[in-house]
C-alpha atoms as a PDB file:
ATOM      1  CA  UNK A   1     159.196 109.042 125.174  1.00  0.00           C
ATOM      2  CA  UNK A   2     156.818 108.297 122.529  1.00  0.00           C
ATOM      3  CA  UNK A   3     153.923 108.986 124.469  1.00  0.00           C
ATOM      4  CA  UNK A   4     154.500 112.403 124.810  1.00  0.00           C
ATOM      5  CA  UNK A   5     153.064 112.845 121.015  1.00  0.00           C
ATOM      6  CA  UNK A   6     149.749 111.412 121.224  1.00  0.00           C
ATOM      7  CA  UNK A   7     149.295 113.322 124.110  1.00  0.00           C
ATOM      8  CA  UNK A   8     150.270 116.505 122.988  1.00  0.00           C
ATOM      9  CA  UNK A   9     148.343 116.103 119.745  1.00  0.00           C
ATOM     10  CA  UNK A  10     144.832 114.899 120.923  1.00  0.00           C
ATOM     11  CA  UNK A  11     145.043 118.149 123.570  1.00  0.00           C
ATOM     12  CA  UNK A  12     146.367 120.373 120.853  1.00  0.00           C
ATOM     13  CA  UNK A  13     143.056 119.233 118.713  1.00  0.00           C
ATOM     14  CA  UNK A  14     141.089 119.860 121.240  1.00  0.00           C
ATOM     15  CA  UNK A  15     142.592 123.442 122.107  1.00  0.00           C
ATOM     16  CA  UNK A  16     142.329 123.908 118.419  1.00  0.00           C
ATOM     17  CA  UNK A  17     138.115 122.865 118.420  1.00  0.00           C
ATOM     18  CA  UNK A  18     137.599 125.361 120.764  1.00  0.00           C
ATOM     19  CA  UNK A  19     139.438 127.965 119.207  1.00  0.00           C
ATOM     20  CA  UNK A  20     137.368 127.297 115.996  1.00  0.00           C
ATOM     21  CA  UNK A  21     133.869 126.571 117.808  1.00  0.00           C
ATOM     22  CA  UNK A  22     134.021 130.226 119.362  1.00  0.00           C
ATOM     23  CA  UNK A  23     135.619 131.740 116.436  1.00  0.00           C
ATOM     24  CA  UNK A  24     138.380 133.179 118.412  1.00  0.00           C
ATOM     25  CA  UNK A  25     140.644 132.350 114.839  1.00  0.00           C
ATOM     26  CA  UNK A  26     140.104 131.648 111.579  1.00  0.00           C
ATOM     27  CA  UNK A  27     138.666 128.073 110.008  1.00  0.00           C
ATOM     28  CA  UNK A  28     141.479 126.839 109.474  1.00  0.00           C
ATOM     29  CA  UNK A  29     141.586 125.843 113.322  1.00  0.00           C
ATOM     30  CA  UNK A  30     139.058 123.298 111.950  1.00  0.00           C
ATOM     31  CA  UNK A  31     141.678 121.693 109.437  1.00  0.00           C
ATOM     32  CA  UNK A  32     144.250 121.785 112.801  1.00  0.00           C
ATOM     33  CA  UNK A  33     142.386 119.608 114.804  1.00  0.00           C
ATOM     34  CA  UNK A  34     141.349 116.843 111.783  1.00  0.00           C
ATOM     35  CA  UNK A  35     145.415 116.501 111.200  1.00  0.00           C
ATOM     36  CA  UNK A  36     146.593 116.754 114.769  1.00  0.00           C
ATOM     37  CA  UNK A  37     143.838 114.528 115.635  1.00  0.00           C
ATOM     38  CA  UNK A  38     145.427 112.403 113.242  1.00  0.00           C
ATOM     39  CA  UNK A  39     148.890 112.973 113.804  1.00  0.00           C
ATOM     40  CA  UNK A  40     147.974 111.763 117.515  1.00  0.00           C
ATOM     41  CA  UNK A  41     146.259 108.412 116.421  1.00  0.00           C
ATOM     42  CA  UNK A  42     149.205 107.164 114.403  1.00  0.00           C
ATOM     43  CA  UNK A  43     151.426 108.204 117.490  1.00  0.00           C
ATOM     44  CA  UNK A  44     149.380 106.635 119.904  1.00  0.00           C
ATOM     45  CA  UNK A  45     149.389 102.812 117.499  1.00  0.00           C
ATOM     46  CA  UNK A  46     153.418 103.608 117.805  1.00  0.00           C
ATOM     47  CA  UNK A  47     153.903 104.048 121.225  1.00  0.00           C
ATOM     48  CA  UNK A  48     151.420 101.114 121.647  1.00  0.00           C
ATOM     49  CA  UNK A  49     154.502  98.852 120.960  1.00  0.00           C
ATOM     50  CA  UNK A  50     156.865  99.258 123.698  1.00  0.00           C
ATOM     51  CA  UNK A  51     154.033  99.263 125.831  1.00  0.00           C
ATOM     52  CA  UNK A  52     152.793  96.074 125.144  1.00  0.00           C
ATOM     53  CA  UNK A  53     156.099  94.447 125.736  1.00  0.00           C
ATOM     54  CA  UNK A  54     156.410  96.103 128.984  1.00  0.00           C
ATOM     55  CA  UNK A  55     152.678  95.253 129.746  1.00  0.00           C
ATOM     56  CA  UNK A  56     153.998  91.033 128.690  1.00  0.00           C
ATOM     57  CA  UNK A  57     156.946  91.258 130.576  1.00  0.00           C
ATOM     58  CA  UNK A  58     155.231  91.828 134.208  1.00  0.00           C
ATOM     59  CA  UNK A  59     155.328  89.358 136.561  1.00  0.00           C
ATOM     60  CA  UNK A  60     153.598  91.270 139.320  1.00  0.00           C
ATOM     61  CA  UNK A  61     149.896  89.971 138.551  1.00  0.00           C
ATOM     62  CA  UNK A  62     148.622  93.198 140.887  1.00  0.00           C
ATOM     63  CA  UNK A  63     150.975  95.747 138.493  1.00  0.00           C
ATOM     64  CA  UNK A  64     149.643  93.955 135.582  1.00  0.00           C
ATOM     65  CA  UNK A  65     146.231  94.276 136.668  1.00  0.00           C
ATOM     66  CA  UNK A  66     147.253  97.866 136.607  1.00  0.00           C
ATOM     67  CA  UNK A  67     148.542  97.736 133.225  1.00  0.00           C
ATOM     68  CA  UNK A  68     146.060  95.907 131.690  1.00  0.00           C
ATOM     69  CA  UNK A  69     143.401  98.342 132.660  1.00  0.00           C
ATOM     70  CA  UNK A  70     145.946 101.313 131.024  1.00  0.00           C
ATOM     71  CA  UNK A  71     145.635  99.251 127.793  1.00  0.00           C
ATOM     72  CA  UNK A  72     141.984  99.116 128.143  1.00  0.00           C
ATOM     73  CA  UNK A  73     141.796 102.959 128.781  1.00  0.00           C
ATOM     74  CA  UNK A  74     144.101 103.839 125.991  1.00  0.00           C
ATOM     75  CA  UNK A  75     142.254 101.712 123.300  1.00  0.00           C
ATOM     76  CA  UNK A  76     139.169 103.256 124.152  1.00  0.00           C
ATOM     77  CA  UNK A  77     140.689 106.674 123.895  1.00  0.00           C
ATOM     78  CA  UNK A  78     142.205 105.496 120.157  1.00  0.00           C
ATOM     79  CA  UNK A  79     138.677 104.309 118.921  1.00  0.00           C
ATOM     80  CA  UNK A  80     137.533 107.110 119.946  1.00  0.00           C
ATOM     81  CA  UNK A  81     139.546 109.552 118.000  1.00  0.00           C
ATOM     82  CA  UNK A  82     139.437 106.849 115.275  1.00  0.00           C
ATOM     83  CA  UNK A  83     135.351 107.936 115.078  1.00  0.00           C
ATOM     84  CA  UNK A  84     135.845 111.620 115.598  1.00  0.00           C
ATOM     85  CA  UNK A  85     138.111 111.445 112.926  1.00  0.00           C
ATOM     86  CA  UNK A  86     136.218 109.251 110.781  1.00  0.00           C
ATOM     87  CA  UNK A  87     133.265 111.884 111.547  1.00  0.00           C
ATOM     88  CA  UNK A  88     135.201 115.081 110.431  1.00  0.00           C
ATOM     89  CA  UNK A  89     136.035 113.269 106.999  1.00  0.00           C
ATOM     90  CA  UNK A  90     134.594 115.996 104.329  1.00  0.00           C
ATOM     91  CA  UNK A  91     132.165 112.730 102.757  1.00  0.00           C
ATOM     92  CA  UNK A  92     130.848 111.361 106.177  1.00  0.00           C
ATOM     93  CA  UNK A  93     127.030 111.223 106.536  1.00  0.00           C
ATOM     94  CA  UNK A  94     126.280 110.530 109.942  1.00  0.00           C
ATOM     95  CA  UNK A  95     122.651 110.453 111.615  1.00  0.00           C
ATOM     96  CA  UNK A  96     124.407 111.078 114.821  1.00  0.00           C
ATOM     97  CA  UNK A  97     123.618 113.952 116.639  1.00  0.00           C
ATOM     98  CA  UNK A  98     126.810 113.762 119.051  1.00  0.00           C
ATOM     99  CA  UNK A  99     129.269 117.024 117.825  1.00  0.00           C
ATOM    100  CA  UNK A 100     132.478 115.236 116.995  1.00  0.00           C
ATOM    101  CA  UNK A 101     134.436 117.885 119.524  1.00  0.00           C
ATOM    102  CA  UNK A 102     132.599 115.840 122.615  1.00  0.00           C
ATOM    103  CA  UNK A 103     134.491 112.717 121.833  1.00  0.00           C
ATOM    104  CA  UNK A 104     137.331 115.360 121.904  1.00  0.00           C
ATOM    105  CA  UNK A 105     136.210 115.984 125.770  1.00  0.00           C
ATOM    106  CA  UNK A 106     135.707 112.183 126.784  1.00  0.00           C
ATOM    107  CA  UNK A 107     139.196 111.238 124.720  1.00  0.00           C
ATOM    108  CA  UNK A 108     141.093 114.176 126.625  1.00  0.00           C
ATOM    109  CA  UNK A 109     139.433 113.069 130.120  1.00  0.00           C
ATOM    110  CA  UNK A 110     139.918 109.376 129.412  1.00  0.00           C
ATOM    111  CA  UNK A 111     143.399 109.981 128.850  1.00  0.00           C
ATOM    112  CA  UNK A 112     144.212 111.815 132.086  1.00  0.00           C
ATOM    113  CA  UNK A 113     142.424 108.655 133.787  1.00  0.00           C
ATOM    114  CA  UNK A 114     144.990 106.351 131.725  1.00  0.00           C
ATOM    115  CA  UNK A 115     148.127 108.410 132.912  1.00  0.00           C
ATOM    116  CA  UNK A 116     147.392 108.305 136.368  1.00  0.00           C
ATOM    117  CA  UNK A 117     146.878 104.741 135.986  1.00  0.00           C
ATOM    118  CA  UNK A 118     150.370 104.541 133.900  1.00  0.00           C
ATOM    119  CA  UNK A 119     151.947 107.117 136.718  1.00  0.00           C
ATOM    120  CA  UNK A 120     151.042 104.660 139.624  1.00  0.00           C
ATOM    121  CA  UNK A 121     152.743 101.638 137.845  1.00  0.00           C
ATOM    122  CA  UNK A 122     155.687 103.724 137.231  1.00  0.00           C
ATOM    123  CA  UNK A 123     156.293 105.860 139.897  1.00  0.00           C
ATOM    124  CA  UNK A 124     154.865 103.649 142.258  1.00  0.00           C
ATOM    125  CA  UNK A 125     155.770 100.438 141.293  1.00  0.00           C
ATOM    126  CA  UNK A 126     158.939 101.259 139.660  1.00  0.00           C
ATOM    127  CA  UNK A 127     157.900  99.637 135.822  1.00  0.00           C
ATOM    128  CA  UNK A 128     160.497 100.212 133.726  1.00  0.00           C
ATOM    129  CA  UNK A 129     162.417 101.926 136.399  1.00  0.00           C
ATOM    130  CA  UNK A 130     166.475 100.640 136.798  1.00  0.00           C
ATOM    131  CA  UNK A 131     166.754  99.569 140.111  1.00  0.00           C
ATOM    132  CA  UNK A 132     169.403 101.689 142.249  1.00  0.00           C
ATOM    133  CA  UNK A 133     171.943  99.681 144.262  1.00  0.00           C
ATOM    134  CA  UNK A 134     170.952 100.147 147.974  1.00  0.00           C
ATOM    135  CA  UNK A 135     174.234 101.433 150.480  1.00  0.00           C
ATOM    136  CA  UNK A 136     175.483  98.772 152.929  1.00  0.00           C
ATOM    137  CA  UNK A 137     175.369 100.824 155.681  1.00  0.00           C
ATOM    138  CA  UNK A 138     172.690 103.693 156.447  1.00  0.00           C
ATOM    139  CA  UNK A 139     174.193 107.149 156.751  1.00  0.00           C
ATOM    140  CA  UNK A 140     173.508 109.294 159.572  1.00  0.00           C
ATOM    141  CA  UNK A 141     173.472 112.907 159.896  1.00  0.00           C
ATOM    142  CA  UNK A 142     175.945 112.876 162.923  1.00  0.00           C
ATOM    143  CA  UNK A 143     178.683 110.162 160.523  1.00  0.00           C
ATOM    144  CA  UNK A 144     179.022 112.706 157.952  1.00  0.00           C
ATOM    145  CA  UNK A 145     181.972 114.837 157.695  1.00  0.00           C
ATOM    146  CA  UNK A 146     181.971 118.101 156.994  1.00  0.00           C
ATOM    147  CA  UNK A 147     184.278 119.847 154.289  1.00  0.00           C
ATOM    148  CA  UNK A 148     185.602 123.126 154.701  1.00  0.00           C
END
């Protein structure tokens, strides 16, 4: 559940950079994306947790392939938010000529690639899924009764 945040945050920053870059709003949209863009980092270290323990506890080396290459995904999606942020900060002097709101773009795209990659090891490899207790017998369509 904790990933949810992160998520929600780094998409809401970069919904708020555009609303500011095309001065649909006021500047404040500005100040919205440096603090959700925060808000999302320290999400993303705490959800971070729970998913290395589930990433430890595989056993399937082929899921954990999987995983590991989440985890890659995610951290660079964290360090890159770390330097956008680090880039807004009002007494940054950067010779860079990259607009912070890009790394916005790449973080945002980087973490779509980094939920499919979660989605397939959980809703195709059942990760942190309870198993369901199979029936002893199959049911077919002509064995069932009908109520009335």
């Amino acid at each position: 559940m904790l990933i949810v945040f992160p998520i929600g945050l780094w998409v809401f920053s970069l919904v708020s950079d555009v609303i500011y870059l095309n001065k649909w709003g006021p500047a404040v949209w500005s100040d919205v994306a440096f603090y959700t863009m925060a808000g999302g980092i320290v999400g993303a270290l705490l959800a971070a947790i729970p998913g290395l323990i589930d990433l430890v506890s595989m056993t399937d080396s082929r899921v954990k392939r999987i995983g590991i290459w989440h985890m890659v995904v995610n951290l660079v999606v964290v360090v890159l938010f770390c330097v956008n942020l680090w880039l807004r900060m009002p007494n940054t002097t950067t010779s860079l000529s990259i607009k912070p709101v890009w790394l916005s773009v790449a973080g945002v795209i980087l973490l779509c690639i980094a939920g499919w990659l979660g989605g397939q090891m959980v809703y195709v490899h059942g990760v942190a899924v309870e198993r369901q207790p199979l029936l002893d017998k199959p049911v077919r369509p002509s064995e069932t009764r009908r109520v009335a």
